[in-house]
N, C-alpha and C. Protein backbone atom coordinates (compact mmCIF):
# COMPACT_ATOMS: atom_id res chain seq x y z
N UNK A 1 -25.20 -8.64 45.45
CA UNK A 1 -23.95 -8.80 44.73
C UNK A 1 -22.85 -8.11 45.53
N UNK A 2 -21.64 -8.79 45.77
CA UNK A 2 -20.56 -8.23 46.43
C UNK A 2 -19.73 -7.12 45.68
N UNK A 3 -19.12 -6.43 46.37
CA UNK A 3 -18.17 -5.59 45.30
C UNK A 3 -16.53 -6.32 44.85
N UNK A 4 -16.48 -7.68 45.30
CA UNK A 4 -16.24 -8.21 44.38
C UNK A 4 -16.19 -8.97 43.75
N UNK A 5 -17.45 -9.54 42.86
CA UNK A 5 -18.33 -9.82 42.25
C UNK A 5 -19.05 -9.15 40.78
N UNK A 6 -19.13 -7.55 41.88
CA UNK A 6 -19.30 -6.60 40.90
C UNK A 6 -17.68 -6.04 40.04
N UNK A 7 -16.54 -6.24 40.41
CA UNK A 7 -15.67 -5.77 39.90
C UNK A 7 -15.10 -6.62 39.04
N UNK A 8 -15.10 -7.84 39.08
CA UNK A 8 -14.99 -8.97 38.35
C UNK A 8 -15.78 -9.31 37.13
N UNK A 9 -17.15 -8.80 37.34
CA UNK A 9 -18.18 -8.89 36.01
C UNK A 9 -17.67 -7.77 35.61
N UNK A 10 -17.25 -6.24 35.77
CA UNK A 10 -17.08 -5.45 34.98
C UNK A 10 -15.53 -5.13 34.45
N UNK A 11 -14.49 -5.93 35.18
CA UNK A 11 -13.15 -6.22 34.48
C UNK A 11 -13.44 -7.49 33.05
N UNK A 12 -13.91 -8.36 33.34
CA UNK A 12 -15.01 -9.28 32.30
C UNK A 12 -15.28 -8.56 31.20
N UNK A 13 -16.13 -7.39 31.28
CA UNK A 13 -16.97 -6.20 30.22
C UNK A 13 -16.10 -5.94 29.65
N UNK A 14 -15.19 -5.10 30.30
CA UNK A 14 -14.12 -4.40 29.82
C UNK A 14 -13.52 -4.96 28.81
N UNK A 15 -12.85 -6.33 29.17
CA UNK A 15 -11.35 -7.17 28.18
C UNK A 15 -12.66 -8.02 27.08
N UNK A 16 -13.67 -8.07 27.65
CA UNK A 16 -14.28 -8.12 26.10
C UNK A 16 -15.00 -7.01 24.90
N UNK A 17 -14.66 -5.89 25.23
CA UNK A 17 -14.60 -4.51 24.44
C UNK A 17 -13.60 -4.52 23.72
N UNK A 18 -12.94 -4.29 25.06
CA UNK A 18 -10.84 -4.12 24.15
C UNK A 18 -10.56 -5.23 22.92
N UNK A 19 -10.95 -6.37 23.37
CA UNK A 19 -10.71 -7.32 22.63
C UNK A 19 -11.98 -7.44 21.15
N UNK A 20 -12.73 -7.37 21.62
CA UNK A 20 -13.93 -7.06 20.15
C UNK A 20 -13.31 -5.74 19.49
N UNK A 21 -13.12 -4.56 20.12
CA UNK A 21 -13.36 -3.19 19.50
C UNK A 21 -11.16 -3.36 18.84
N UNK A 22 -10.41 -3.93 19.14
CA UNK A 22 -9.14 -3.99 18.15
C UNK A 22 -9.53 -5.41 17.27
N UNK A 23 -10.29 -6.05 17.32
CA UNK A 23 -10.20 -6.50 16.01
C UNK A 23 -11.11 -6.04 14.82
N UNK A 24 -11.98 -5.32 14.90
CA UNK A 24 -12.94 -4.66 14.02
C UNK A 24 -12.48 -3.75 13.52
N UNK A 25 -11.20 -2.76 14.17
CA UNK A 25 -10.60 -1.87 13.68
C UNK A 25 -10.00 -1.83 12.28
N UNK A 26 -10.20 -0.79 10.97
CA UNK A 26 -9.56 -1.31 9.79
C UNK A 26 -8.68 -0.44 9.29
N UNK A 27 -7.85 -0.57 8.99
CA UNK A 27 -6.61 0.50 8.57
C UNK A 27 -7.24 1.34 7.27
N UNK A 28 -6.41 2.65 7.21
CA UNK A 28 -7.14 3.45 6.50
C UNK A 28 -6.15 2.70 5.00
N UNK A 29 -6.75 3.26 3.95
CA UNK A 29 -5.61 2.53 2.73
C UNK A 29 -5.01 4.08 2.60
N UNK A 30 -3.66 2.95 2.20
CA UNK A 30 -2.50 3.73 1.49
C UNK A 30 -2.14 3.81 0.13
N UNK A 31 -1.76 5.24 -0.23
CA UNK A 31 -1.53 5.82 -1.18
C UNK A 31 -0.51 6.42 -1.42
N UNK A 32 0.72 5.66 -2.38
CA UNK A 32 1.57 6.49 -3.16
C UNK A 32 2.01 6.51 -4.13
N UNK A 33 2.67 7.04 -4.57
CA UNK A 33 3.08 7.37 -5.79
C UNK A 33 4.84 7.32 -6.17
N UNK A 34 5.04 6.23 -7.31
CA UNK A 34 6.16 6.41 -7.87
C UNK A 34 6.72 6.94 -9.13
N UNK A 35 7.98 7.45 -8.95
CA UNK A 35 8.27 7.66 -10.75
C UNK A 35 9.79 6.45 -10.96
N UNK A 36 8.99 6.41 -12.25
CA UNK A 36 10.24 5.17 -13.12
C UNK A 36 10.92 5.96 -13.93
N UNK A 37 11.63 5.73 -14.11
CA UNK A 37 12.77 6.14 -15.19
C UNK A 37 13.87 5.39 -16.36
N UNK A 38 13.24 5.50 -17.20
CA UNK A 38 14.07 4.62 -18.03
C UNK A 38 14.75 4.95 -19.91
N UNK A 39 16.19 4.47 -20.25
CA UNK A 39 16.73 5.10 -21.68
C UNK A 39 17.35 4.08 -21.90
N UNK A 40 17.27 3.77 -23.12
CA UNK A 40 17.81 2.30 -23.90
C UNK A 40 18.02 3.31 -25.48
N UNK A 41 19.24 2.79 -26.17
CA UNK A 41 19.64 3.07 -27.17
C UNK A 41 18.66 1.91 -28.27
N UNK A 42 17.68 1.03 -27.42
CA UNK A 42 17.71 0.27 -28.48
C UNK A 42 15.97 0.38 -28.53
N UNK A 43 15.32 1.14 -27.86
CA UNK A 43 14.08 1.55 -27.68
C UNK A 43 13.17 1.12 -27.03
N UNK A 44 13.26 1.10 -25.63
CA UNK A 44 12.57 -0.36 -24.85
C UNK A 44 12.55 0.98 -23.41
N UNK A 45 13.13 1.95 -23.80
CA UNK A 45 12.58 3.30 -22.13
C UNK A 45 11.77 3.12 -21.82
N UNK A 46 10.35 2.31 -22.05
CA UNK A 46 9.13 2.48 -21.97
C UNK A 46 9.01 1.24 -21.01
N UNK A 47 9.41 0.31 -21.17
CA UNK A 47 9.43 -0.69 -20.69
C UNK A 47 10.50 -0.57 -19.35
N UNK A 48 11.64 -0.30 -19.50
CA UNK A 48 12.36 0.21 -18.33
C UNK A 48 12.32 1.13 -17.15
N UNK A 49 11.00 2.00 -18.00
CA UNK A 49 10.63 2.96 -16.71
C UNK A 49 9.09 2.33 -16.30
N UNK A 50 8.80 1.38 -16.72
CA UNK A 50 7.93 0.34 -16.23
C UNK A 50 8.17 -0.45 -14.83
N UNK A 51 9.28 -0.70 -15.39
CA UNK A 51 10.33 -1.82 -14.32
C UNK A 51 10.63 -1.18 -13.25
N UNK A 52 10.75 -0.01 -13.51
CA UNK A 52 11.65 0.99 -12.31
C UNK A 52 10.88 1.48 -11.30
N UNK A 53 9.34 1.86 -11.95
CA UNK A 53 8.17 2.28 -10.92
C UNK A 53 7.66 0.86 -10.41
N UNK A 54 7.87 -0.19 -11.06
CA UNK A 54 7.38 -1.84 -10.22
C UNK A 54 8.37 -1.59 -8.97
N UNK A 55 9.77 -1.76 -9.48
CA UNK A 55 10.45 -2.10 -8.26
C UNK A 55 10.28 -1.26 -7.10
N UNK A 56 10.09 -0.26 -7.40
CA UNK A 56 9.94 1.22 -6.60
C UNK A 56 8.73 0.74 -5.30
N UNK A 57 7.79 0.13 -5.70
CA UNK A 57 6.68 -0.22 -5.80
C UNK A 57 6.70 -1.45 -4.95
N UNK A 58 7.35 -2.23 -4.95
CA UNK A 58 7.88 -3.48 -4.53
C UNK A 58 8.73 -3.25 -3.10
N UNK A 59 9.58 -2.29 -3.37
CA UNK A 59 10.47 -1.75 -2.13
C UNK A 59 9.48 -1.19 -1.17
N UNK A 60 8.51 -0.61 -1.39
CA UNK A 60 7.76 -0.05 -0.61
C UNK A 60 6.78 -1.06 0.52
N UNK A 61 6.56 -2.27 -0.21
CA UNK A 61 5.77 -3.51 -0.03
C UNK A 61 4.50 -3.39 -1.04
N UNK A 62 4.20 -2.85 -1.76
CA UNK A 62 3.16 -3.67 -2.31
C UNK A 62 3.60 -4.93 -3.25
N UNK A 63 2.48 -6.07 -2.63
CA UNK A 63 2.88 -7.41 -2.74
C UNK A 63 2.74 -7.59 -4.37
N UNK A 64 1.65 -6.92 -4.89
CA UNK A 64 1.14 -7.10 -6.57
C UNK A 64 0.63 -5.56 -7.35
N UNK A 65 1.81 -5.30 -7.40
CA UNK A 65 2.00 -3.98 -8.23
C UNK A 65 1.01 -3.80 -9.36
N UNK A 66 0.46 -5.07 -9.86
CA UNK A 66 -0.31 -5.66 -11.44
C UNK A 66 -1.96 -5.07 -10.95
N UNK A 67 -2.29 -6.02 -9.82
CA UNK A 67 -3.61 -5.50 -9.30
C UNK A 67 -3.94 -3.82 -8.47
N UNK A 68 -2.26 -3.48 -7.90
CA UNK A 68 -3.10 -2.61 -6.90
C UNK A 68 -2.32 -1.16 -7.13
N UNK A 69 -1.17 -0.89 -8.69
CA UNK A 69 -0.65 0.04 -9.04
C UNK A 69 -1.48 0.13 -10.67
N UNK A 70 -1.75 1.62 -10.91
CA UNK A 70 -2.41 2.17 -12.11
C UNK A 70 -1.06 3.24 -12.86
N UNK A 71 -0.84 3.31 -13.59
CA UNK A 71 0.13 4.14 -14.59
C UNK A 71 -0.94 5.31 -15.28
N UNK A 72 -0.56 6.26 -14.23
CA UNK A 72 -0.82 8.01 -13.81
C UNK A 72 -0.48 9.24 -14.81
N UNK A 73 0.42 8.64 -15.66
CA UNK A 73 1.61 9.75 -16.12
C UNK A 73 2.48 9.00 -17.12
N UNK A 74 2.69 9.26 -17.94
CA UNK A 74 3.55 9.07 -19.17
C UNK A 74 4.16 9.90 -20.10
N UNK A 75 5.33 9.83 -19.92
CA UNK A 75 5.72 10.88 -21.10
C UNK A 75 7.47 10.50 -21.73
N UNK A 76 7.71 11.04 -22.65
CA UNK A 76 9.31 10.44 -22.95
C UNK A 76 8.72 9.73 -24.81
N UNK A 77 9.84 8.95 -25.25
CA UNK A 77 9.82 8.53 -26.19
C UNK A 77 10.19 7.25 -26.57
N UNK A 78 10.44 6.29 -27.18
CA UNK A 78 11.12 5.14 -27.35
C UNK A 78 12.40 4.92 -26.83
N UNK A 79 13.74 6.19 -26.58
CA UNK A 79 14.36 6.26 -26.41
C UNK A 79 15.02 7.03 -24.86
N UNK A 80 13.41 7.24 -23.92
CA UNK A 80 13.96 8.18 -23.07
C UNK A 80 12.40 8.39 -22.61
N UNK A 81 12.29 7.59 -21.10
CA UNK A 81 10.87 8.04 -20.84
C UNK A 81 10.83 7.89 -19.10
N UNK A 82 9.52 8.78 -18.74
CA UNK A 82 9.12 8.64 -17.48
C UNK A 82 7.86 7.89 -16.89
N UNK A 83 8.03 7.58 -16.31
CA UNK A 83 6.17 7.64 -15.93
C UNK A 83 5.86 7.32 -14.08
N UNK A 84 4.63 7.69 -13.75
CA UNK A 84 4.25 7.72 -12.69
C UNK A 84 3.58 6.45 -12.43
N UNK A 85 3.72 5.49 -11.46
CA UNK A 85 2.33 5.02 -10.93
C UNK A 85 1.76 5.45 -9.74
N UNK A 86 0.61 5.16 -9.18
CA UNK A 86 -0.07 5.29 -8.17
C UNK A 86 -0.92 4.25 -7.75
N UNK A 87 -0.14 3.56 -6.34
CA UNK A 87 -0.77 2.32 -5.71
C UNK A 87 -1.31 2.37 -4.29
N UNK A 88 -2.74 1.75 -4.29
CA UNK A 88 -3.17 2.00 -3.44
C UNK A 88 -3.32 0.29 -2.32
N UNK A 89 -3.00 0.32 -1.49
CA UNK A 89 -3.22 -1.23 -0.90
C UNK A 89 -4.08 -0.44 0.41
């Protein structure tokens, strides 16, 4: 075998590593956390600080807040509330 022969089969090896070993690679998941905030005179805070941790949520990129955000934290009243989610994609 020539040496180059031999350098050619092992540039070969190589770009098929690189190329197998970045597509197998898997991202670690991400995790964060939002707070919503929401006050309505007419009693719907609950629902508004719903909306507020979606959008929050949305800005960030997660594509489906429904499947991949859980509601962490709640507190407030009909008239005046918070809450946390935490989404993981």
């Amino acid at each position: 075998m020539t040496v180059k022969t031999l350098v050619s089969a092992l540039s070969a090896a190589v770009l098929a590593t690189v190329l197998i070993s970045t597509g197998s690679a898997t991202a670690a998941p991400y995790t964060a956390q939002f707070r919503g905030d929401g006050s309505s005179s007419f009693g719907f805070a609950w629902e508004y600080a719903r909306r507020d941790a979606r959008d929050k949520a949305v800005a960030d990129g997660f594509a489906d807040p429904a499947t991949q955000c859980e509601e962490i934290f709640s507190f407030g009243n009909p008239f005046d509330a918070m809450v946390i989610w935490e989404c993981t994609r």
